[in-house]
Protein backbone atom coordinates (compact mmCIF):
# COMPACT_ATOMS: atom_id res chain seq x y z
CA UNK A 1 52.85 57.68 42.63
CA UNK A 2 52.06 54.00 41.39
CA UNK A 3 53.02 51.86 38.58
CA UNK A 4 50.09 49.39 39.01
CA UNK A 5 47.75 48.94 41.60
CA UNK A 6 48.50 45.65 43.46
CA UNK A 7 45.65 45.05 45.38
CA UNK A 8 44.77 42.64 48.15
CA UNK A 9 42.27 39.27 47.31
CA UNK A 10 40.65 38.33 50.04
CA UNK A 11 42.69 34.56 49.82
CA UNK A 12 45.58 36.72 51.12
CA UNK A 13 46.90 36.97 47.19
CA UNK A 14 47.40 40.45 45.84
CA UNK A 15 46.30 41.59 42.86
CA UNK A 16 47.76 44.33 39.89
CA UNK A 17 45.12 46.13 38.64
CA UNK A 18 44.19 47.40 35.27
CA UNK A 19 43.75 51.00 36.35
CA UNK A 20 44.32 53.63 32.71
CA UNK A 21 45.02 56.29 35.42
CA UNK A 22 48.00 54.60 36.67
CA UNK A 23 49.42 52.90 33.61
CA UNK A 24 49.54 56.96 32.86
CA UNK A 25 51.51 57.83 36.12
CA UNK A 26 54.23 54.91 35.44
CA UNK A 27 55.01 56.44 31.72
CA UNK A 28 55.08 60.02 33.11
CA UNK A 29 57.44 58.66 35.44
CA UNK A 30 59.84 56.57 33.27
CA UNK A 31 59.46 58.78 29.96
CA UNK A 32 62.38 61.17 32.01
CA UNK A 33 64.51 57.74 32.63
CA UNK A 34 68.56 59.15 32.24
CA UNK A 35 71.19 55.89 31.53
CA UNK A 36 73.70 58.31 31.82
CA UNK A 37 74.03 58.22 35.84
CA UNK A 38 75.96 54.90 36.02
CA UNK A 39 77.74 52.17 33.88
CA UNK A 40 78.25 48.60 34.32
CA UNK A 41 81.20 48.49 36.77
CA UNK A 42 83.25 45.82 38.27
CA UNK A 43 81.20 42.68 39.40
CA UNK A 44 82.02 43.49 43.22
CA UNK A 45 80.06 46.25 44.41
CA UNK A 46 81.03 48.53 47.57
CA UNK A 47 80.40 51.38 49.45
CA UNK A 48 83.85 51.79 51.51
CA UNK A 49 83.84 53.58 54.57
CA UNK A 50 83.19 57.39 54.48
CA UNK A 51 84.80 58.04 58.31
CA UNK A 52 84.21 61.36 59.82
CA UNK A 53 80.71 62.51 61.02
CA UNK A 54 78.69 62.96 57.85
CA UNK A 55 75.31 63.70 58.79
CA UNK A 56 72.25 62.12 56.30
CA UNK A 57 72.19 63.39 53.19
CA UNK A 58 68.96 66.09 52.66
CA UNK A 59 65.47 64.66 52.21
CA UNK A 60 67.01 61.12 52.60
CA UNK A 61 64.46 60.93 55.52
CA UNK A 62 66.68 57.73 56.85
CA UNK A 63 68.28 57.67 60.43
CA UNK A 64 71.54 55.61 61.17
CA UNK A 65 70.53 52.22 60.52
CA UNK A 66 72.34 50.51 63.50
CA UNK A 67 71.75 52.69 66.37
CA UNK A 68 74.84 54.87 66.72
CA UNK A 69 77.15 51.43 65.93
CA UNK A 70 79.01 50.13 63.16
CA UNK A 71 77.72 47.77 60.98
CA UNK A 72 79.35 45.83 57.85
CA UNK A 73 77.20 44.06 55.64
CA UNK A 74 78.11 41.42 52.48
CA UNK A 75 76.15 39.98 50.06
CA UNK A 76 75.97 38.13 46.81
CA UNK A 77 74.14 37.09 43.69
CA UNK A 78 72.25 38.47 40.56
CA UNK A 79 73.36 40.78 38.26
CA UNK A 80 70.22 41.55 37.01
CA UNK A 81 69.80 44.50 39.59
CA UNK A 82 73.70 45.10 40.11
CA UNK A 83 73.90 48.59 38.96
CA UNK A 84 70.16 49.45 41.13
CA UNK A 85 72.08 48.15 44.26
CA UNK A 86 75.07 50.05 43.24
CA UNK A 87 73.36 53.01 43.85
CA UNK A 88 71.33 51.84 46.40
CA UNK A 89 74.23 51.21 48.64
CA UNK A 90 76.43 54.04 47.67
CA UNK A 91 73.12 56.69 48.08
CA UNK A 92 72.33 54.57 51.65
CA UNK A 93 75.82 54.91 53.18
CA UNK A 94 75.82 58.84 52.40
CA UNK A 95 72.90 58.98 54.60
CA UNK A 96 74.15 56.18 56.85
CA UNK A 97 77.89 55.95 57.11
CA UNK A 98 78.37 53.70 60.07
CA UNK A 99 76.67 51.02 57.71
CA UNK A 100 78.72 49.79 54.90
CA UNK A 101 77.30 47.42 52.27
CA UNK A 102 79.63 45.11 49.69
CA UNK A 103 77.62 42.87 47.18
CA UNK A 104 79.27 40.78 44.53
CA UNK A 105 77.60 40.21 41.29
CA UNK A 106 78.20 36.33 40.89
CA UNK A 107 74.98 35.35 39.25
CA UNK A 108 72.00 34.30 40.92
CA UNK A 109 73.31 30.78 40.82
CA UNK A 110 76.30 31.20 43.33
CA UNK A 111 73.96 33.65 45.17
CA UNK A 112 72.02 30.63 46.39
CA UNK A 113 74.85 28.70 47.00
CA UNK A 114 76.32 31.67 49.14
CA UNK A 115 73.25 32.17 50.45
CA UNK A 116 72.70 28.41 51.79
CA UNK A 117 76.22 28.28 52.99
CA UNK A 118 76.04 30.84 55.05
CA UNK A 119 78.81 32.51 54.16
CA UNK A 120 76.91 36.31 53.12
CA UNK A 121 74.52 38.28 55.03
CA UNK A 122 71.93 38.14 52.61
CA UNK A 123 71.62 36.81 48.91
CA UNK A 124 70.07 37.90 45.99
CA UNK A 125 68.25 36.23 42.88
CA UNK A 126 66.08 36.77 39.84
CA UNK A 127 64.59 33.17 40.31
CA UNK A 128 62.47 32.02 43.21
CA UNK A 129 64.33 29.09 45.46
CA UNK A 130 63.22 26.07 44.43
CA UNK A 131 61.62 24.00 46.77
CA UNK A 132 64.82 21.61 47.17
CA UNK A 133 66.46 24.83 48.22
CA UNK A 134 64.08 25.72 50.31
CA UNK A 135 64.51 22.49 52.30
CA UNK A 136 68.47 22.47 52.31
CA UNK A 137 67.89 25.70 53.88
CA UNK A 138 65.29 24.68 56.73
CA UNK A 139 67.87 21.25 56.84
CA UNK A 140 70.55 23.79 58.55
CA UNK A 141 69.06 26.49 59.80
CA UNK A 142 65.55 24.91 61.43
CA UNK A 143 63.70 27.82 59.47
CA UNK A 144 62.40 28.85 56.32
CA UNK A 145 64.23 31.17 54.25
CA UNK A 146 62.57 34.47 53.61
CA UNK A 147 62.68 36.23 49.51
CA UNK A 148 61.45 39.36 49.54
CA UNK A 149 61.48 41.08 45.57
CA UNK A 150 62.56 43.97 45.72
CA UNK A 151 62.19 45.91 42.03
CA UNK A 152 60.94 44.50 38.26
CA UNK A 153 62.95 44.64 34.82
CA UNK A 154 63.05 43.22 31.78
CA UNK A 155 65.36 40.99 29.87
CA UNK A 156 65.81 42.31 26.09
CA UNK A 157 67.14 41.24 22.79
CA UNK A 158 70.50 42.90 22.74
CA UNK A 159 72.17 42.97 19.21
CA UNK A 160 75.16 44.63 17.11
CA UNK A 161 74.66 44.60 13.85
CA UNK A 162 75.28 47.58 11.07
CA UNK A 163 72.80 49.15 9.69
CA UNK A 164 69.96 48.09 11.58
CA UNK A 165 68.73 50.38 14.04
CA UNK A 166 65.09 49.33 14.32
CA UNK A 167 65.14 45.32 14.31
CA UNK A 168 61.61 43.49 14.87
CA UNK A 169 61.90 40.06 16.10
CA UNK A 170 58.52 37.70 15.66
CA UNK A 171 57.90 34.79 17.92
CA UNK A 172 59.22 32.88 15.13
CA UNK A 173 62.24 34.55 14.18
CA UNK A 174 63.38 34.79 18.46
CA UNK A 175 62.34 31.80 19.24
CA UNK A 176 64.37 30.17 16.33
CA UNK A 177 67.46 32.23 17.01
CA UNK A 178 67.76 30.82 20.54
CA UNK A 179 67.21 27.14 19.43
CA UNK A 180 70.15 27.57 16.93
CA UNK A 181 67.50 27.21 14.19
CA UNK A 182 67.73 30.19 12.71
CA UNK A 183 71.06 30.67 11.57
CA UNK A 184 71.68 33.84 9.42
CA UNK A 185 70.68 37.50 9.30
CA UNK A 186 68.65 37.54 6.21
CA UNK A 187 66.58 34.37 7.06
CA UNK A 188 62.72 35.01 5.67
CA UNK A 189 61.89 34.81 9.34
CA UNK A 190 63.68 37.83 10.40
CA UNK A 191 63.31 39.81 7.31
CA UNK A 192 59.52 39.26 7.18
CA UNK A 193 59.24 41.45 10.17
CA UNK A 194 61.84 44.17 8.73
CA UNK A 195 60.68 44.97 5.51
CA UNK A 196 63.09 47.39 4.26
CA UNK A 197 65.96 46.59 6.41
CA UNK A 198 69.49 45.76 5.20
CA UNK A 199 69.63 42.02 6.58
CA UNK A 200 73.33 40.79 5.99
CA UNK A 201 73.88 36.95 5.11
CA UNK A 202 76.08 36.85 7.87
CA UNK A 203 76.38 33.87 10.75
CA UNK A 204 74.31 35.13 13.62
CA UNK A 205 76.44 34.82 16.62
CA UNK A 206 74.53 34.15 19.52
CA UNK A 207 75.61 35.22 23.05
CA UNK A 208 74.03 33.81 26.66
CA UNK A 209 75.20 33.48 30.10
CA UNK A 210 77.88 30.80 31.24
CA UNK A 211 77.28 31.04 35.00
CA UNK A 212 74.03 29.98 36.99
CA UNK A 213 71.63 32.64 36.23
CA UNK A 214 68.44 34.07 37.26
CA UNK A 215 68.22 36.30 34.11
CA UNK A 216 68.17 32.97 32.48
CA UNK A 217 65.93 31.81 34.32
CA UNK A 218 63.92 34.31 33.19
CA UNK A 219 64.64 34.06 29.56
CA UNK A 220 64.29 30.65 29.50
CA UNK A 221 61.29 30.44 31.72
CA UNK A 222 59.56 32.56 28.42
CA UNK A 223 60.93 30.47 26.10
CA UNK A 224 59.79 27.47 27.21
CA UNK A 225 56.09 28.89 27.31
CA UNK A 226 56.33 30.73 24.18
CA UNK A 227 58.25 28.62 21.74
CA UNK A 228 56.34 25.60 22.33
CA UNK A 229 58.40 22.61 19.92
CA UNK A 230 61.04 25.22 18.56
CA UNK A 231 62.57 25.19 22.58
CA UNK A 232 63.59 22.01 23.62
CA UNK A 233 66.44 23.08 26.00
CA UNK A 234 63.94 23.48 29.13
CA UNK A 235 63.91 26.28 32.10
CA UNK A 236 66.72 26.89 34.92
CA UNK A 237 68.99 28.95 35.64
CA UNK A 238 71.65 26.86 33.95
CA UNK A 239 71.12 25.05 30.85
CA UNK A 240 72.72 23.15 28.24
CA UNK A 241 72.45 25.76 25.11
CA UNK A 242 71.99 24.31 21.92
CA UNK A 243 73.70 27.66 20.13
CA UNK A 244 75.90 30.41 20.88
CA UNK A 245 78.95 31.35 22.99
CA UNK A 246 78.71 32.37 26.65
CA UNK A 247 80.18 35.03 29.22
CA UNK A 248 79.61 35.50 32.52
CA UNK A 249 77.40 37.86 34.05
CA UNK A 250 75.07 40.27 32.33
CA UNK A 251 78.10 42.59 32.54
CA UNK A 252 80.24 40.12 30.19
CA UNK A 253 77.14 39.46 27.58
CA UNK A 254 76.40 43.25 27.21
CA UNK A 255 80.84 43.79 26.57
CA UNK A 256 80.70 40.35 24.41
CA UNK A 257 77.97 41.74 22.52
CA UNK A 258 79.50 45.02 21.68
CA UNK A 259 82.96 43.62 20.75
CA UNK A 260 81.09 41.02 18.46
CA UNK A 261 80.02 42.21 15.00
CA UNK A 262 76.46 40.56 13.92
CA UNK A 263 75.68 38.95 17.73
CA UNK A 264 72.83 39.40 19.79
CA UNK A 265 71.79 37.97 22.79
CA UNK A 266 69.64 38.92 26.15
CA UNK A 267 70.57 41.24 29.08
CA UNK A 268 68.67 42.59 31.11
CA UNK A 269 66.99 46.24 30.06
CA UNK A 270 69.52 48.59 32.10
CA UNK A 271 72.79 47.00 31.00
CA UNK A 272 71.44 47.56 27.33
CA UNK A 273 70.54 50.97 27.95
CA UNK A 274 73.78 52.23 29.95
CA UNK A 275 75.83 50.71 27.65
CA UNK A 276 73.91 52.32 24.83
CA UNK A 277 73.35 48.86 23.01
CA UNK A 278 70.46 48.44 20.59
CA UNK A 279 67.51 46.03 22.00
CA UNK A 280 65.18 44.81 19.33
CA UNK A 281 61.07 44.84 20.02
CA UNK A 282 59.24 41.35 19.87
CA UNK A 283 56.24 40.12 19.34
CA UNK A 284 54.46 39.52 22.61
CA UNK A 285 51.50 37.12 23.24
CA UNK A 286 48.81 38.93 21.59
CA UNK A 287 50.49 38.84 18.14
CA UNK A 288 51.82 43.09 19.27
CA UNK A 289 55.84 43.90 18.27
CA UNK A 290 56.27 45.58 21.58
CA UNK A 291 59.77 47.82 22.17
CA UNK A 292 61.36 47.19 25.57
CA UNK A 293 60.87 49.86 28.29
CA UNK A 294 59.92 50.21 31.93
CA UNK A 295 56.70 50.83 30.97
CA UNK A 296 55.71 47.97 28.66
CA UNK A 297 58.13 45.76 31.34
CA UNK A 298 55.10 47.09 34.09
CA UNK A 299 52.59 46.00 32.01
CA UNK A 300 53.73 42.50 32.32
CA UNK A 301 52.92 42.78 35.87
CA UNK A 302 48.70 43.98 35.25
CA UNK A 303 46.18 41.47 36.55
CA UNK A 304 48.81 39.20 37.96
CA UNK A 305 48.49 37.05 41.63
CA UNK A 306 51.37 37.86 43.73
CA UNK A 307 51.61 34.62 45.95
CA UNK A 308 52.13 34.41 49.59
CA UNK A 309 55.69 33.86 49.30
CA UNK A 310 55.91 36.78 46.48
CA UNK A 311 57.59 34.59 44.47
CA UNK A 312 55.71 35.96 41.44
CA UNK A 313 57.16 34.59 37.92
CA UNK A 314 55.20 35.93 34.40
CA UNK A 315 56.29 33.97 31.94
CA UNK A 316 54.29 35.26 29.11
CA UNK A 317 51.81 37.65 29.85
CA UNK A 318 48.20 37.86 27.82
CA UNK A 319 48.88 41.41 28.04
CA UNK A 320 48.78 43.03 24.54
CA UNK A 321 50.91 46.07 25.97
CA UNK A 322 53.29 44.08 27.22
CA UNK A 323 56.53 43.19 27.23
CA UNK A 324 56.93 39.86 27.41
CA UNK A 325 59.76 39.17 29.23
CA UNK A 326 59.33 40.52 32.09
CA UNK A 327 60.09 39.25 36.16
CA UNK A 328 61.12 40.37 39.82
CA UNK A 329 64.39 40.31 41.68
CA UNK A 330 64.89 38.78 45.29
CA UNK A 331 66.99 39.69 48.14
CA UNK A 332 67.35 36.50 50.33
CA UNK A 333 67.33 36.86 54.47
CA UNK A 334 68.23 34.74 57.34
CA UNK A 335 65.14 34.87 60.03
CA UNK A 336 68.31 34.82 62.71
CA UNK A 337 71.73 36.23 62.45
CA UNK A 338 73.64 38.73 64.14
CA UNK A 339 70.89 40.63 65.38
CA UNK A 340 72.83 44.34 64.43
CA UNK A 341 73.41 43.00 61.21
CA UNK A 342 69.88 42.51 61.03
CA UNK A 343 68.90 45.40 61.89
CA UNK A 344 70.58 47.25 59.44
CA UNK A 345 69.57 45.23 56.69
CA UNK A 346 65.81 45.64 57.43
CA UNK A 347 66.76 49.50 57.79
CA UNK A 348 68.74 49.51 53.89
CA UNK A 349 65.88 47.55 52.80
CA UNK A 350 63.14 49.66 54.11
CA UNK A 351 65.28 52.64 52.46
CA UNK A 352 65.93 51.46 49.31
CA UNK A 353 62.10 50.43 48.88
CA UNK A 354 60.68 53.61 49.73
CA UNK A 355 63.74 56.77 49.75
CA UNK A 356 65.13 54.88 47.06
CA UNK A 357 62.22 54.25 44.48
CA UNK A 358 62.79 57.51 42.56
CA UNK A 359 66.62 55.49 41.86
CA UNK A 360 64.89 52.28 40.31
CA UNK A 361 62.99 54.23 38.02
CA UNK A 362 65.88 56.30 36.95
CA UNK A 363 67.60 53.70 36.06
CA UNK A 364 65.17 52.14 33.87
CA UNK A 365 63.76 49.38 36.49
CA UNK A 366 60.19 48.75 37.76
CA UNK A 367 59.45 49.99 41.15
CA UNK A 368 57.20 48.30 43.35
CA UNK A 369 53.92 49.67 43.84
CA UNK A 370 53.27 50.91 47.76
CA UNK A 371 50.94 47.48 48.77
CA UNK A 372 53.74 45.61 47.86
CA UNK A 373 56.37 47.06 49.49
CA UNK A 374 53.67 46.57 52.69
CA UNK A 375 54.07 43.39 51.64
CA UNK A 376 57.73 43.09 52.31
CA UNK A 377 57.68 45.12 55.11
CA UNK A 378 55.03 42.54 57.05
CA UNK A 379 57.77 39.71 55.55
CA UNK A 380 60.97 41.67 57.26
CA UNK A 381 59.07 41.50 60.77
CA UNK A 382 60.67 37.47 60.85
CA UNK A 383 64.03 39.13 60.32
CA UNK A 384 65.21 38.86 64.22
């Protein structure tokens, strides 16, 4: 069953169509979504060796991924989809023990940097490489990198503050709270959106990412076309913030948040949810408060151009049933490298996009619709 229909143009872009009928199947999909099957963990993520002679778990429809051999594989970068790959890896080695997969949740910043040193099997990033990046990679290796996205979220409003259990943010108000413009509770921005509400006049204490960040990216890639004069600070996965205190990871914002009374600050959707934080709704593009959720987070997606490189970025959809910030996630590949390595990577891949969908939507991320994981799979064929 589909999110969204992603459909081939005939320029070799594909497109995400509007279809009611699907937009149905997504929410009777992701209306069942349980937090409650994993938590934020440590940043490094494992699945240790099982030893004996475990055969693949039922229904997992996946044969050994390396032939009969032994295979190790490392990786690194965004936390955005940390607690997906979790699974992913843990569910994959059940059904696969002679492959092991570690992955470190640095950030999608020392992802790349892992990634173009060579130092990890594969890399992983909520932001696109940039073309610079792209040409330090050909620089070393004589190739081009491959990206290949491999689910969708969202990046929320997280906040703690007592009292308030239903906060609407307007363009105005979230836009000025990020600039450092808006500067307590009960400001006529905020409250004009939450009639009713018990605003404190309390400091708001903002919270964002210290570390090179693709969930900034994305945050900041919205902000920048949404705020218009209010957001001066520009896009990237770093920037200089002009409010706030930061923590590393989206693991350290969601704990910062929930030790801090009357802070808020943006994590992506399933941190928010597992750690049972509240996330306010915003006003998308339209002029709609919209609540976050994988299905308003797949609406972000409808009518959008996946490029050739499927480096697709939506940084404020037109959608009025959207969410607005909403984006993809990247694993990054080597074209050559240990060719068992390889081969087991294409095979966790190929698993986690297809055995493991169910997983993503479980745990409150968007999965790829079937033409785009066709997609990927046509992109893994320069994996040698």
């Amino acid at each position: 069953m589909n999110n969204h229909q992603i459909e081939r143009s005939n320029t070799g872009t594909a497109t995400l169509g509007r279809s009611r009928h699907t937009i149905q199947i997504l929410v009777a999909l992701t209306l069942g979504v349980t937090t409650a099957a994993c938590t934020p963990q440590s940043p490094d993520v494992a699945t240790p060796p099982t030893g004996g002679t475990a055969s693949p778990a039922a229904g997992s429809g996946a044969a050994p991924a390396s032939g009969g051999g032994s295979s190790s594989l490392s990786g690194a970068g965004a936390s955005f989809p940390a607690p997906l790959y979790q699974r992913w890896f843990a569910d994959y080695n059940k059904a696969n023990p002679s492959t092991q997969i570690s992955y470190q949740s640095v950030g999608s910043g020392a992802g790349i940097e892992q990634f173009l040193a060579g130092t990890v099997d594969f890399g992983a990033t909520d932001a696109p490489l940039k073309p610079e990046e792209r040409a330090k990679f050909k620089a070393k290796y004589n190739a081009d990198p491959i990206q290949v996205p491999m689910t969708g979220g969202s990046v929320v409003f997280a906040y703690n503050l007592e009292g308030v259990k239903d906060l609407k943010l307007s363009r105005a108000a979230y836009c000025g709270i990020a600039a450092g413009k808006i500067k307590k509770w009960n400001d006529p921005a905020i409250a004009k959106s939450n009639p009713g509400a018990k605003l404190p006049d309390q400091a708001i204490q903002f919270v964002h990412r210290s570390d090179g960040s693709g969930t900034t990216y994305q945050f900041t890639t919205h902000l920048k076309a949404a705020c218009g004069a209010t957001w001066t600070a520009g896009a990237n996965k770093s920037i200089s913030w002009p409010t706030g205190t930061g923590a590393k990871g989206n693991e350290g914002v969601a704990a910062q948040i929930q030790q801090t009374p009357s802070s808020i600050g943006y994590v992506e959707y399933s941190y928010g949810k597992q750690t049972n934080l509240t996330m306010a709704a915003i006003e998308n593009k339209s002029g709609q408060i919209v609540a976050p959720s994988p299905e308003s987070g797949a609406e972000a997606f409808v009518g959008e151009k996946v490029p050739a490189d499927l480096a697709l970025t939506v940084a404020d959809s037109a959608n009025p049933k959207a969410y607005p910030i909403s984006g993809l996630t990247w694993l990054l590949l080597y074209p050559q490298k240990d060719a068992a390595k390889q081969t087991a990577l294409k095979s966790v891949i190929d698993w986690s996009l297809t055995t493991g969908k169910a997983t993503a939507t479980e745990l409150g991320y968007v999965p790829l619709e079937a033409s785009l994981v066709a997609k990927v799979k046509e992109e893994l064929n320069k994996v040698k």
